[in-house]
PDB file of N, CA and C in Angstrom:
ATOM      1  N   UNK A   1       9.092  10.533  17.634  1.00  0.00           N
ATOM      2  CA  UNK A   1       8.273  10.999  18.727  1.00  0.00           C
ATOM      3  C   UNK A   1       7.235   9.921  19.051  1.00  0.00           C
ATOM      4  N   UNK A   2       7.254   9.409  20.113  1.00  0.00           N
ATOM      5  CA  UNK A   2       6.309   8.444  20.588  1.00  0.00           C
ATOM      6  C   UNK A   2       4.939   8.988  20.898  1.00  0.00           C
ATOM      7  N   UNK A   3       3.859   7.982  20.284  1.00  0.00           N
ATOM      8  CA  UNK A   3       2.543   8.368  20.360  1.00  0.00           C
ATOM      9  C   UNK A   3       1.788   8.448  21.744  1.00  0.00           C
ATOM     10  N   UNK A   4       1.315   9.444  21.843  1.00  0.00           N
ATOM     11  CA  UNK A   4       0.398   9.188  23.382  1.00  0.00           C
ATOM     12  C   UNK A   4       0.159   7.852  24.150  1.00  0.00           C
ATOM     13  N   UNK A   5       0.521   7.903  25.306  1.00  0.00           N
ATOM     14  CA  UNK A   5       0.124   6.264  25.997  1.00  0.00           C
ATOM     15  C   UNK A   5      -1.256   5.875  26.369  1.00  0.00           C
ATOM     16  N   UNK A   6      -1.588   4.584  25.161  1.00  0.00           N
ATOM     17  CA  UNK A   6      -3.000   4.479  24.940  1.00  0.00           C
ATOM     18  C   UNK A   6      -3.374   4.548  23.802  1.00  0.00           C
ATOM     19  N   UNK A   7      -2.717   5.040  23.220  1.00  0.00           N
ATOM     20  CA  UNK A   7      -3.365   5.672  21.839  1.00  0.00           C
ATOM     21  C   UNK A   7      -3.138   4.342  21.201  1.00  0.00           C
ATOM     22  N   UNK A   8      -2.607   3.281  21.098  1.00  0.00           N
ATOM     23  CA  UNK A   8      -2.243   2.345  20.330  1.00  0.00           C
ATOM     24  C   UNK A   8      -3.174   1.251  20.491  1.00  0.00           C
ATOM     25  N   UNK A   9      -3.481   1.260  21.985  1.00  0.00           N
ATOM     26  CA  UNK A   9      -4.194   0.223  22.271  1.00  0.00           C
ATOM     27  C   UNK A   9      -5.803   0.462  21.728  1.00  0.00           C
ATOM     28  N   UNK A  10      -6.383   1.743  21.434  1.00  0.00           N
ATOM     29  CA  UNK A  10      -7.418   2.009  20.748  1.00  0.00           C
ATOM     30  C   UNK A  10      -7.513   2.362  18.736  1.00  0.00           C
ATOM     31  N   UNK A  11      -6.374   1.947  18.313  1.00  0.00           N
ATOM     32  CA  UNK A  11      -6.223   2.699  17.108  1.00  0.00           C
ATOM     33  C   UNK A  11      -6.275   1.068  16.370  1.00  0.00           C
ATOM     34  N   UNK A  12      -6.589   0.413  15.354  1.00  0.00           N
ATOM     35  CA  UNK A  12      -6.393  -0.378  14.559  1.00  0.00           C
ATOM     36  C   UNK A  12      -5.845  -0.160  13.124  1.00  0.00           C
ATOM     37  N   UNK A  13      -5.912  -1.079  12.738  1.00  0.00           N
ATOM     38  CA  UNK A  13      -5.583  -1.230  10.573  1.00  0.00           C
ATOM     39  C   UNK A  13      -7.077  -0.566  10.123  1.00  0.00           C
ATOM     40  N   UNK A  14      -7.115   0.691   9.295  1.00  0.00           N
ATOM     41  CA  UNK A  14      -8.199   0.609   8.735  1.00  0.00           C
ATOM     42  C   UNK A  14      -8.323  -0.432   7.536  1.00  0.00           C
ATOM     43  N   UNK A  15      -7.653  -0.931   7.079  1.00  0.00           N
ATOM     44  CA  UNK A  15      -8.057  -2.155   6.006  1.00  0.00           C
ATOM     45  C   UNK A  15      -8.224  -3.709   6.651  1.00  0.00           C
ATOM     46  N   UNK A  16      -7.724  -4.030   7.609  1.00  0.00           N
ATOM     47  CA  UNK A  16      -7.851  -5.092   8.123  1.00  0.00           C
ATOM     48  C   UNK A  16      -8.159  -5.522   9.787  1.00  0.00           C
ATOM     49  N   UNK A  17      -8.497  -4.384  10.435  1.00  0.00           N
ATOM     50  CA  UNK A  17      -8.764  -3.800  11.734  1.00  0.00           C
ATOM     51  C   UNK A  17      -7.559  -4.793  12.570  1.00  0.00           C
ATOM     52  N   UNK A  18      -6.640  -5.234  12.534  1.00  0.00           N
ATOM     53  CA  UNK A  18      -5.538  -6.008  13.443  1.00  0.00           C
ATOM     54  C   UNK A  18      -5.127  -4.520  13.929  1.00  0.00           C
ATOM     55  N   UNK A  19      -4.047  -4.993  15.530  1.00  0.00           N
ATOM     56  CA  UNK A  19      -3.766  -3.888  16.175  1.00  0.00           C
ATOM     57  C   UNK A  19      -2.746  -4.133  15.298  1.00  0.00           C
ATOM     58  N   UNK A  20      -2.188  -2.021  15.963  1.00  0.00           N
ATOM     59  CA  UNK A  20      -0.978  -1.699  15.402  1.00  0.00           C
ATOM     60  C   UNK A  20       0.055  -1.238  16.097  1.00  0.00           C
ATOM     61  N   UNK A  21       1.715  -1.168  15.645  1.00  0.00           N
ATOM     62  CA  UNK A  21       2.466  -1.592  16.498  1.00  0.00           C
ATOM     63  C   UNK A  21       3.384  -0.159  15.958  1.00  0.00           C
ATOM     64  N   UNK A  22       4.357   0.293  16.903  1.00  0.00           N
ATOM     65  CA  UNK A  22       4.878   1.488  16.683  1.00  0.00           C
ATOM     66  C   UNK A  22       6.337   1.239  16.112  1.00  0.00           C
ATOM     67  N   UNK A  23       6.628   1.725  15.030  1.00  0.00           N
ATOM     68  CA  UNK A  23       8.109   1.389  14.627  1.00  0.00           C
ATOM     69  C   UNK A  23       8.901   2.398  13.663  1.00  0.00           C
ATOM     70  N   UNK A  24       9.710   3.276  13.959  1.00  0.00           N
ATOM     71  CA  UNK A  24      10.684   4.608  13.389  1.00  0.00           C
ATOM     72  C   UNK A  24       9.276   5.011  13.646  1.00  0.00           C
ATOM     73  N   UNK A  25       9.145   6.011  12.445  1.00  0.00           N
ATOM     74  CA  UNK A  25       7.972   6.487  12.594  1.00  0.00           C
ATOM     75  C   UNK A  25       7.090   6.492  11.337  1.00  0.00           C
ATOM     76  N   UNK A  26       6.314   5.369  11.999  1.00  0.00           N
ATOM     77  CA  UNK A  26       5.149   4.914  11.476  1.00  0.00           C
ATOM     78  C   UNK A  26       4.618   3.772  12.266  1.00  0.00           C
ATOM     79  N   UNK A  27       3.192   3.206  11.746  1.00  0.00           N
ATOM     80  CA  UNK A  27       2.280   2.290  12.466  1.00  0.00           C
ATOM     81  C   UNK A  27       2.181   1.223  11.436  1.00  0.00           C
ATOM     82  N   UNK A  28       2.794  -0.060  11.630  1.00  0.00           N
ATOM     83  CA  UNK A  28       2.525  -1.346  11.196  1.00  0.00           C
ATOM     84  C   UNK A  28       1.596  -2.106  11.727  1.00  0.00           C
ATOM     85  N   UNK A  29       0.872  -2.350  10.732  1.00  0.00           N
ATOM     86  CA  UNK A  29       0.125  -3.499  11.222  1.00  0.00           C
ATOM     87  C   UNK A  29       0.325  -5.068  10.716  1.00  0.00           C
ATOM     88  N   UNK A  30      -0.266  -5.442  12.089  1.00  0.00           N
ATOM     89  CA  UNK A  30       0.184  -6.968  12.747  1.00  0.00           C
ATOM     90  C   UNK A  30      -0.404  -7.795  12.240  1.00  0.00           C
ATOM     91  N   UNK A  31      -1.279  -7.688  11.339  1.00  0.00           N
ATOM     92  CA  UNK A  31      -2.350  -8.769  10.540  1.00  0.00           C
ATOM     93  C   UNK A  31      -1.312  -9.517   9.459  1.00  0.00           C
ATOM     94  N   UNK A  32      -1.177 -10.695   9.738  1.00  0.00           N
ATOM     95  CA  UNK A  32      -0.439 -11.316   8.734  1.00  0.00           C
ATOM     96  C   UNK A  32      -0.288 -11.053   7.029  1.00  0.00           C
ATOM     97  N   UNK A  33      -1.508 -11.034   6.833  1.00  0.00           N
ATOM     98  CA  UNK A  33      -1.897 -11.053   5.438  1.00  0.00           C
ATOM     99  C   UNK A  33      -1.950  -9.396   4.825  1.00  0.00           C
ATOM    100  N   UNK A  34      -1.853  -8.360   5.794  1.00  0.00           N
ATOM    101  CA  UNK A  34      -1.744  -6.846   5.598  1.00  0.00           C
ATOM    102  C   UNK A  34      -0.631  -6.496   5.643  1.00  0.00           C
ATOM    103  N   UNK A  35      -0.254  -5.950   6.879  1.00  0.00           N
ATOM    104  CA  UNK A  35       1.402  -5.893   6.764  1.00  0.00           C
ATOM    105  C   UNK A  35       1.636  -3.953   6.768  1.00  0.00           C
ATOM    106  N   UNK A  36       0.044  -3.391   6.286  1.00  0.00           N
ATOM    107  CA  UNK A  36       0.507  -1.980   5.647  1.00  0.00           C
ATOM    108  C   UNK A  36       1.174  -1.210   6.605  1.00  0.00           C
ATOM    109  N   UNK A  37       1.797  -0.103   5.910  1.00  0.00           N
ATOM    110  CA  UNK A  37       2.808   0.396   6.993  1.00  0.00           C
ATOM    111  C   UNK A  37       2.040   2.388   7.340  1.00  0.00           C
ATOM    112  N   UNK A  38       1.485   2.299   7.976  1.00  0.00           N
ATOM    113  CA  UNK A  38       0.904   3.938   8.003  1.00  0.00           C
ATOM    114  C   UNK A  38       1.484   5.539   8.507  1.00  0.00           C
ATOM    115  N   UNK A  39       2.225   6.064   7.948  1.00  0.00           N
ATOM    116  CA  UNK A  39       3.045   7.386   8.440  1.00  0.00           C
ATOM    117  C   UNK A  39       2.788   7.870   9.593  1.00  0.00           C
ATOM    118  N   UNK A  40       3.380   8.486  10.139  1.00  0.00           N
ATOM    119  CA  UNK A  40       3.157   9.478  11.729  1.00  0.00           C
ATOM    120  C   UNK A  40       3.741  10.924  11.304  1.00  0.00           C
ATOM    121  N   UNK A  41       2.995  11.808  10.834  1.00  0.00           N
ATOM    122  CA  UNK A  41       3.567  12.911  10.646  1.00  0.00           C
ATOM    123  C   UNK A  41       3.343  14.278  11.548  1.00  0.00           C
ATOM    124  N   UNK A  42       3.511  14.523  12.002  1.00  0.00           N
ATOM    125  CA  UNK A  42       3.958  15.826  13.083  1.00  0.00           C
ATOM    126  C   UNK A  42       3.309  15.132  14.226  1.00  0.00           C
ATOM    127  N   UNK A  43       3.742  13.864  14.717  1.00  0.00           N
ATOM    128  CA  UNK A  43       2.746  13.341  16.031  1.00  0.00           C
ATOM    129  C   UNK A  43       1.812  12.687  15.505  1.00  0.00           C
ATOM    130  N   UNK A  44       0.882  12.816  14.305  1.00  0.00           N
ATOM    131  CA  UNK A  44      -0.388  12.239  14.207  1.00  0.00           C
ATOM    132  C   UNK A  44      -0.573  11.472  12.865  1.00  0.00           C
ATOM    133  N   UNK A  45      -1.073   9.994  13.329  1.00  0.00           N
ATOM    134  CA  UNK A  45      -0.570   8.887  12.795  1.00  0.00           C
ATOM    135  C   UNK A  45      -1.866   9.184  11.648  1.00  0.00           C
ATOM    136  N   UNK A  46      -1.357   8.749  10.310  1.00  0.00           N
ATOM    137  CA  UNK A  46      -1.984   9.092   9.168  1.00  0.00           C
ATOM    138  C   UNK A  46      -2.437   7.592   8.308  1.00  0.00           C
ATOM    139  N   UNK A  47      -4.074   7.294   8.896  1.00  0.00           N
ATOM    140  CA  UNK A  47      -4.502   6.370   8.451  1.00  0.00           C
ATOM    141  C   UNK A  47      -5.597   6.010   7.393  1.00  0.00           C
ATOM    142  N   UNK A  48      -4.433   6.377   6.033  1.00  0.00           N
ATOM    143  CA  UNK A  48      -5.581   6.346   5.279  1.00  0.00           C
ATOM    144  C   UNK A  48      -4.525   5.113   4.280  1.00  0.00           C
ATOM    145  N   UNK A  49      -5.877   4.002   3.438  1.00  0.00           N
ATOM    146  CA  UNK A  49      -4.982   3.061   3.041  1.00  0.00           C
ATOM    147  C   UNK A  49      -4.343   3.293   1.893  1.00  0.00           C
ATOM    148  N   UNK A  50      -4.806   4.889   1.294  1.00  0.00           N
ATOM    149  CA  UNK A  50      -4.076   5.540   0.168  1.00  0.00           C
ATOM    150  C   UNK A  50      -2.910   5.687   0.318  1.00  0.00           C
ATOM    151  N   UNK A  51      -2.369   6.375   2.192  1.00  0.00           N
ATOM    152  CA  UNK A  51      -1.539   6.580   2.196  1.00  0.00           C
ATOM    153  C   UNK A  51      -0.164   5.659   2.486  1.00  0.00           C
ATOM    154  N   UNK A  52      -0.792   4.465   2.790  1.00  0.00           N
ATOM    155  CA  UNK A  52       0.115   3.614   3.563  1.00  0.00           C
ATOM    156  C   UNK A  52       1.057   3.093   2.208  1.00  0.00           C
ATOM    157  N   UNK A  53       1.858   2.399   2.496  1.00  0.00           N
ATOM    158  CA  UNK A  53       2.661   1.706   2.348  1.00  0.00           C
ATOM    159  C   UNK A  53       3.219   0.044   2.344  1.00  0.00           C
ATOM    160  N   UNK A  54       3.409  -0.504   1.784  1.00  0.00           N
ATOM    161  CA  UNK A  54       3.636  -2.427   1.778  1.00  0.00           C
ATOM    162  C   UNK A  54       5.302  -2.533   2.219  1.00  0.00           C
ATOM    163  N   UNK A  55       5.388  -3.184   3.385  1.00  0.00           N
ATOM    164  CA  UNK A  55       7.036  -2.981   3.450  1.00  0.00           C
ATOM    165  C   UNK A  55       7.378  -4.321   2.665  1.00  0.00           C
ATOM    166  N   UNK A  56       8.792  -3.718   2.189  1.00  0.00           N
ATOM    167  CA  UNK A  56       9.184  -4.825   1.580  1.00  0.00           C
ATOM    168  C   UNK A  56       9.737  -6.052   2.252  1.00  0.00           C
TER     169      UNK A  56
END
């Protein structure tokens, strides 16, 4: 399910504030050196850096 239009362009990395980019479902971020990957669960993107993820 795609996130509201807009919503991306105001949302950042909470660990490294780089924007973030929409992919299956979840929010990657674009910061080289971060990378974390943040869930989207029922529509609403879940940004906590507990919850994220390091893709491999």
């Amino acid at each position: 399910m795609p996130l509201e239009t807009g919503l991306l362009e105001i949302l950042a990395c909470p660990a490294c504030h780089s924007s973030l980019k929409e992919q299956d479902n979840e929010l990657i971020c674009t910061g080289q050196e971060c990378g974390l990957a943040y869930p989207v669960r029922d529509g609403i993107p879940v940004l906590l850096v507990d919850e994220a993820r390091r893709p491999a």
